[in-house]
N, C-alpha and C. Protein backbone atom coordinates (compact mmCIF):
# COMPACT_ATOMS: atom_id res chain seq x y z
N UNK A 1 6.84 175.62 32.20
CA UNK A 1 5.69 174.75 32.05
C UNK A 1 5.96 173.71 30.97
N UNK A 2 5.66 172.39 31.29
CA UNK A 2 5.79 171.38 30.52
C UNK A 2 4.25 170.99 29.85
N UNK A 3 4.41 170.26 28.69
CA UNK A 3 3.27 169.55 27.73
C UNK A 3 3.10 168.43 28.28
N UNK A 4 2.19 167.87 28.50
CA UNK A 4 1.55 166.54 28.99
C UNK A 4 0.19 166.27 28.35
N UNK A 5 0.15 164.77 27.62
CA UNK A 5 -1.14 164.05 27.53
C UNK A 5 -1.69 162.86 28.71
N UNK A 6 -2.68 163.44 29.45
CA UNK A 6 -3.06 162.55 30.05
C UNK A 6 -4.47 162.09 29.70
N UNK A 7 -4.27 160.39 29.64
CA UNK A 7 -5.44 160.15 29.26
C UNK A 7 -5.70 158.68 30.65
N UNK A 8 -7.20 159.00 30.56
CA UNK A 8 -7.95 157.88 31.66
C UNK A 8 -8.75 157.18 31.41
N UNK A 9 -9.15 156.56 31.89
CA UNK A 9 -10.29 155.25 31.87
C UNK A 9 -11.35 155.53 32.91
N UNK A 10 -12.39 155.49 32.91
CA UNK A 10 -13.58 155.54 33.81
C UNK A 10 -14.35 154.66 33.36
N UNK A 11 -14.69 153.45 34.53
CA UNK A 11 -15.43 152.34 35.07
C UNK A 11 -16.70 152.43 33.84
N UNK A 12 -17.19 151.27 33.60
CA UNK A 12 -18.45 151.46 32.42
C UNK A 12 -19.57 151.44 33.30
N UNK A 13 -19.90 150.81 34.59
CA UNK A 13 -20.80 150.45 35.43
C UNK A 13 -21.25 151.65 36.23
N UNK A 14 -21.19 152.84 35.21
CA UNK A 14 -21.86 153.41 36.19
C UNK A 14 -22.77 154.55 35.50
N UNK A 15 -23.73 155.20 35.89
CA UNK A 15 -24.35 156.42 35.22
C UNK A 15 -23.52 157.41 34.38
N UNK A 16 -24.37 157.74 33.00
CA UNK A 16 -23.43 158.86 32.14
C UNK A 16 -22.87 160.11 33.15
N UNK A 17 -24.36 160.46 34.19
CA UNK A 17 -23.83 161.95 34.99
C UNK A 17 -22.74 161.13 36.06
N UNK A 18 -22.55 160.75 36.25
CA UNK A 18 -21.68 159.89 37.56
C UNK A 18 -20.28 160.20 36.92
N UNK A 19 -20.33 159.62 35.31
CA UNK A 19 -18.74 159.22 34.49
C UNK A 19 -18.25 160.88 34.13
N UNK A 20 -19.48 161.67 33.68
CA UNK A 20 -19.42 163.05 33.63
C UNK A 20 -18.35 163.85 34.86
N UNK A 21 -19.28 163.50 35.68
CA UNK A 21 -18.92 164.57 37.42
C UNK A 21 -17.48 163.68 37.63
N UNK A 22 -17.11 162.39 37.21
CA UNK A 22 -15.79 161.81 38.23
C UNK A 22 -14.60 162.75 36.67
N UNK A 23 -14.88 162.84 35.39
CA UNK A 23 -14.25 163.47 34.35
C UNK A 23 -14.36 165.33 34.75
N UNK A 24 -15.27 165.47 35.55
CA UNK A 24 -14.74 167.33 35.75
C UNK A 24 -14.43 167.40 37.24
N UNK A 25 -14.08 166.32 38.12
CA UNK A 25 -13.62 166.55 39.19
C UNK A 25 -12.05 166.12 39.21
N UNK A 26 -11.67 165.82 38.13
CA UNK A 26 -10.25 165.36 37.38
C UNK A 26 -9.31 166.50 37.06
N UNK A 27 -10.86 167.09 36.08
CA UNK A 27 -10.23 168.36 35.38
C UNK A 27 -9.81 169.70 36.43
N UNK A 28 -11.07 169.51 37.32
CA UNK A 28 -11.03 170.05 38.72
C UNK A 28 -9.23 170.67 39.08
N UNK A 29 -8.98 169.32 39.81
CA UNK A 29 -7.44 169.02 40.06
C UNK A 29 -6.55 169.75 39.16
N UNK A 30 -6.63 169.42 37.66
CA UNK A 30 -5.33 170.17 37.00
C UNK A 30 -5.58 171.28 36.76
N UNK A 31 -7.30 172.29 37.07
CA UNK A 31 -7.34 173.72 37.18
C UNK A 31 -6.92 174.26 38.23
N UNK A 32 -7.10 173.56 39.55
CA UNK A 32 -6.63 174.64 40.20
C UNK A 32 -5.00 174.45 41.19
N UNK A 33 -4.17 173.54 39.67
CA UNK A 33 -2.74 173.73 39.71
C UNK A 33 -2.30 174.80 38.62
N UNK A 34 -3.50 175.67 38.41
CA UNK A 34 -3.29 176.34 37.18
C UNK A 34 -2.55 176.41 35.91
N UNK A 35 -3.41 174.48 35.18
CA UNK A 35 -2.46 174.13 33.88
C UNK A 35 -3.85 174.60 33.10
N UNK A 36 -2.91 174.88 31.83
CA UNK A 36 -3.47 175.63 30.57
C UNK A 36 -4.04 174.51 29.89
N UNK A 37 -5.31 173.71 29.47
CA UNK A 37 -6.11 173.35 28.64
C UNK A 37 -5.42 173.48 27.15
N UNK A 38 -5.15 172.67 26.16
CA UNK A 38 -4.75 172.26 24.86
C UNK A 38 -5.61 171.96 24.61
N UNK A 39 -5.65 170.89 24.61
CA UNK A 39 -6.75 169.97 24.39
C UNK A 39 -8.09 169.52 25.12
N UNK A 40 -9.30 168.61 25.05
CA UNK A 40 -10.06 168.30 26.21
C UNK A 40 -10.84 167.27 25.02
N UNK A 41 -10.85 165.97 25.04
CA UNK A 41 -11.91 165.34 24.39
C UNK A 41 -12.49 163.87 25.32
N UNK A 42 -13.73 163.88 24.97
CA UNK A 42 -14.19 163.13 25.47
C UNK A 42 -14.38 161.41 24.36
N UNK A 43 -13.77 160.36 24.57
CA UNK A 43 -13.67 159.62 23.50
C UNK A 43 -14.69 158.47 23.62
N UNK A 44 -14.85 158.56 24.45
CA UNK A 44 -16.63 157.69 24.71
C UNK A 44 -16.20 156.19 25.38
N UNK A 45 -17.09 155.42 25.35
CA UNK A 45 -16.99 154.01 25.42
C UNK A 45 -16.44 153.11 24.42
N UNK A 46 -15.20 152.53 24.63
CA UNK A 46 -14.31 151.91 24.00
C UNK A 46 -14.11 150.49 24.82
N UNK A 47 -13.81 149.49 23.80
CA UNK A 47 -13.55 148.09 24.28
C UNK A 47 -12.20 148.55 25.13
N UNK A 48 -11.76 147.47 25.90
CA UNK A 48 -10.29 147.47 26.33
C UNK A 48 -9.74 146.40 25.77
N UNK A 49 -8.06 146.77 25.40
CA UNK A 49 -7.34 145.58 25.17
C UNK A 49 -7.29 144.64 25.70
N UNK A 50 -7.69 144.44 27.18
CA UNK A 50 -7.60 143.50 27.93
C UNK A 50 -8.52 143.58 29.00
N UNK A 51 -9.06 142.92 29.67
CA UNK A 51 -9.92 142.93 31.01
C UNK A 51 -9.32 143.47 32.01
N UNK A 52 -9.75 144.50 32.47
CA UNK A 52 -9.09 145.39 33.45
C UNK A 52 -9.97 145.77 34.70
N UNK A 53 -9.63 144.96 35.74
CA UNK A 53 -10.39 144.72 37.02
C UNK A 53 -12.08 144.11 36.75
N UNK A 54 -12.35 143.32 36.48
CA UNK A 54 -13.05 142.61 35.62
C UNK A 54 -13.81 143.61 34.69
N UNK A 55 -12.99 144.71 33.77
CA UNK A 55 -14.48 145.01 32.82
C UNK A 55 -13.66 144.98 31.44
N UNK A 56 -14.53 144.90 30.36
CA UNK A 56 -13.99 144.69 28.88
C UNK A 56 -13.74 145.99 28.38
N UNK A 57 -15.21 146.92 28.96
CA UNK A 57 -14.84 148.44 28.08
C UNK A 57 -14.58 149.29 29.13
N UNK A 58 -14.78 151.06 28.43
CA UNK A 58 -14.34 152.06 29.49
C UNK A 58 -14.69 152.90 29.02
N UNK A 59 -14.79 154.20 29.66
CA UNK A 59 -15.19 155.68 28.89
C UNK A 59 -13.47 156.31 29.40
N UNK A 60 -13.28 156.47 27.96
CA UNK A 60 -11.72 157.04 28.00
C UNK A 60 -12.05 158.46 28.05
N UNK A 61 -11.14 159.41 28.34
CA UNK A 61 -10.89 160.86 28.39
C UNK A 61 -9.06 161.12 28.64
N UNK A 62 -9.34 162.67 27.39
CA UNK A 62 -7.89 162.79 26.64
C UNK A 62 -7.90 163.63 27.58
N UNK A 63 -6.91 164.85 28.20
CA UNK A 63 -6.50 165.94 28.28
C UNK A 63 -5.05 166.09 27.85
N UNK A 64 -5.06 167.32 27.05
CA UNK A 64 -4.00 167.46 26.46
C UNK A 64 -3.42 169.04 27.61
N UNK A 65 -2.63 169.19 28.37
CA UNK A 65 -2.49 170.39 29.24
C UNK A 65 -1.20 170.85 29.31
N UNK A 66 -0.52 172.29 29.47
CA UNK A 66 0.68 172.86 29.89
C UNK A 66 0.25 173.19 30.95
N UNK A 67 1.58 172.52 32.45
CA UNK A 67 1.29 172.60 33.76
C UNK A 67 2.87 172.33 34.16
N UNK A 68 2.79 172.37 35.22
CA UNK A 68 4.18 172.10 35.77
C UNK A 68 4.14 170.58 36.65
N UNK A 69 5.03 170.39 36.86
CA UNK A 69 5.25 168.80 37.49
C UNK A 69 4.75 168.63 38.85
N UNK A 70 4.69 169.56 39.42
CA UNK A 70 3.90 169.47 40.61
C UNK A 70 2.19 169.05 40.45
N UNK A 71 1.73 169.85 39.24
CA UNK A 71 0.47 169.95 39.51
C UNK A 71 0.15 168.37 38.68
N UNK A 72 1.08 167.96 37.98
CA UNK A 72 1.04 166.83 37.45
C UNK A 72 1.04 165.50 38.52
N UNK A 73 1.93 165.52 39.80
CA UNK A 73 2.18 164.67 40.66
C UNK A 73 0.52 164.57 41.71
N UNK A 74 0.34 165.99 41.39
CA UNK A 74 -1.27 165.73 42.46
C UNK A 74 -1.88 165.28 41.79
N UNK A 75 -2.15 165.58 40.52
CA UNK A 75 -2.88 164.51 39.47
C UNK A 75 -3.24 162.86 39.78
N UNK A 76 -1.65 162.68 39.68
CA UNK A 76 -1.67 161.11 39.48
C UNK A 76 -2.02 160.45 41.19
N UNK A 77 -1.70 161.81 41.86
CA UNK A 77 -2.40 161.28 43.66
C UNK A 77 -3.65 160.98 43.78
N UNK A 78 -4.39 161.84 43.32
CA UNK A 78 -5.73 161.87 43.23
C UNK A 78 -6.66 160.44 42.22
N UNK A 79 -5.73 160.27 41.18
CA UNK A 79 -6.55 159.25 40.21
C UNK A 79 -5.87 158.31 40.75
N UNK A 80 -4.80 157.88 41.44
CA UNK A 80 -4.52 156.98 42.06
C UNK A 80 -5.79 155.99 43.05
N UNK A 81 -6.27 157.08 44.25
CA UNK A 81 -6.72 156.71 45.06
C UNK A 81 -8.81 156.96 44.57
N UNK A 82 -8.77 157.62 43.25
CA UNK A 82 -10.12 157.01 42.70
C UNK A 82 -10.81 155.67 42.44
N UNK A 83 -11.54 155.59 42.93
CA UNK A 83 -12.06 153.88 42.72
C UNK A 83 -12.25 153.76 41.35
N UNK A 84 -13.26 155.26 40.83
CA UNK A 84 -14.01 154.90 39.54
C UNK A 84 -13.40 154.73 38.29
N UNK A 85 -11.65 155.36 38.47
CA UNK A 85 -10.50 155.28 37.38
C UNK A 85 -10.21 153.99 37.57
N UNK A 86 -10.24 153.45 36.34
CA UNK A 86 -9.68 151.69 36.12
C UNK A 86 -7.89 151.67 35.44
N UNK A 87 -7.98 152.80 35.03
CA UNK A 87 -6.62 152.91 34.23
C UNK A 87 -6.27 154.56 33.75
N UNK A 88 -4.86 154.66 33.66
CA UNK A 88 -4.53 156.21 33.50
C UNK A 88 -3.48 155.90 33.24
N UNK A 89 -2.97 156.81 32.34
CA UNK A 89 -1.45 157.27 31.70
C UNK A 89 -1.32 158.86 31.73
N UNK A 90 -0.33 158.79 31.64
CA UNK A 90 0.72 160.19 31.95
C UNK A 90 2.27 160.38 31.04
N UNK A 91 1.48 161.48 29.91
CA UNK A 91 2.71 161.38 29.22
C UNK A 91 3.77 162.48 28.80
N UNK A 92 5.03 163.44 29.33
CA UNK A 92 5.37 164.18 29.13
C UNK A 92 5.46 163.97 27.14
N UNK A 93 4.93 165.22 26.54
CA UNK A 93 5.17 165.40 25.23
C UNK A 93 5.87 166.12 24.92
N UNK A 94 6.56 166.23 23.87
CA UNK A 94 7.78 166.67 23.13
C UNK A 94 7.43 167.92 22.71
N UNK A 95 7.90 168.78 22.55
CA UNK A 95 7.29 170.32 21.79
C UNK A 95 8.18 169.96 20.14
C-alpha cells in the first residue's frame, strides 16, 4: 500500500448539502477500494489562483489515504468524468 494526498476542488455554485454529498461520494470510491483514511479535512471556500472554468473560488477537500494504485486509478476515473470537480491533484507521498 502506497501514501497519497489527494486534494479537489468542488464548483462554488452550488448548495453546501450538494458540495457535502459530491465530497462523500468521492470518499465513497476510495472506501470501497479499501484505502485507509490518514487524513480527511475539509478546507472550505478558497479563492483560486486563477479562473478555472469560469469561477474565481472553490470548496477544496484534502484526503490524505494508504491504498493501492488501482484504487487510486478509479479515483481519478470517477473525478474525471464529475462535472461538479473543477480541479484535482493526485500525489504519491514519500514515507
Amino acid at each position: 500500500m502506497n501514501k497519497y494526498e489527494i486534494m479537489f476542488v468542488v464548483r462554488p455554485d452550488m448548495e453546501e448539502v450538494e458540495i457535502k454529498k459530491t465530497a462523500e461520494e468521492l470518499k465513497k470510491v476510495l472506501e470501497d477500494g479499501k484505502a485507509t483514511f490518514v487524513e480527511e479535512k475539509n478546507m472550505g471556500q478558497r479563492e483560486l489562483a486563477y479562473e478555472v472554468k469560469k469561477f474565481k473560488t472553490g470548496y477544496y477537500f484534502l484526503f490524505v489515504v494508504e491504498t493501492t494504485p488501482e484504487t487510486v486509478a478509479e479515483f481519478e476515473r470517477v473525478v474525471r468524468i464529475n462535472e461538479k470537480v473543477i480541479r484535482y491533484l493526485i500525489v504519491k507521498a514519500e514515507d
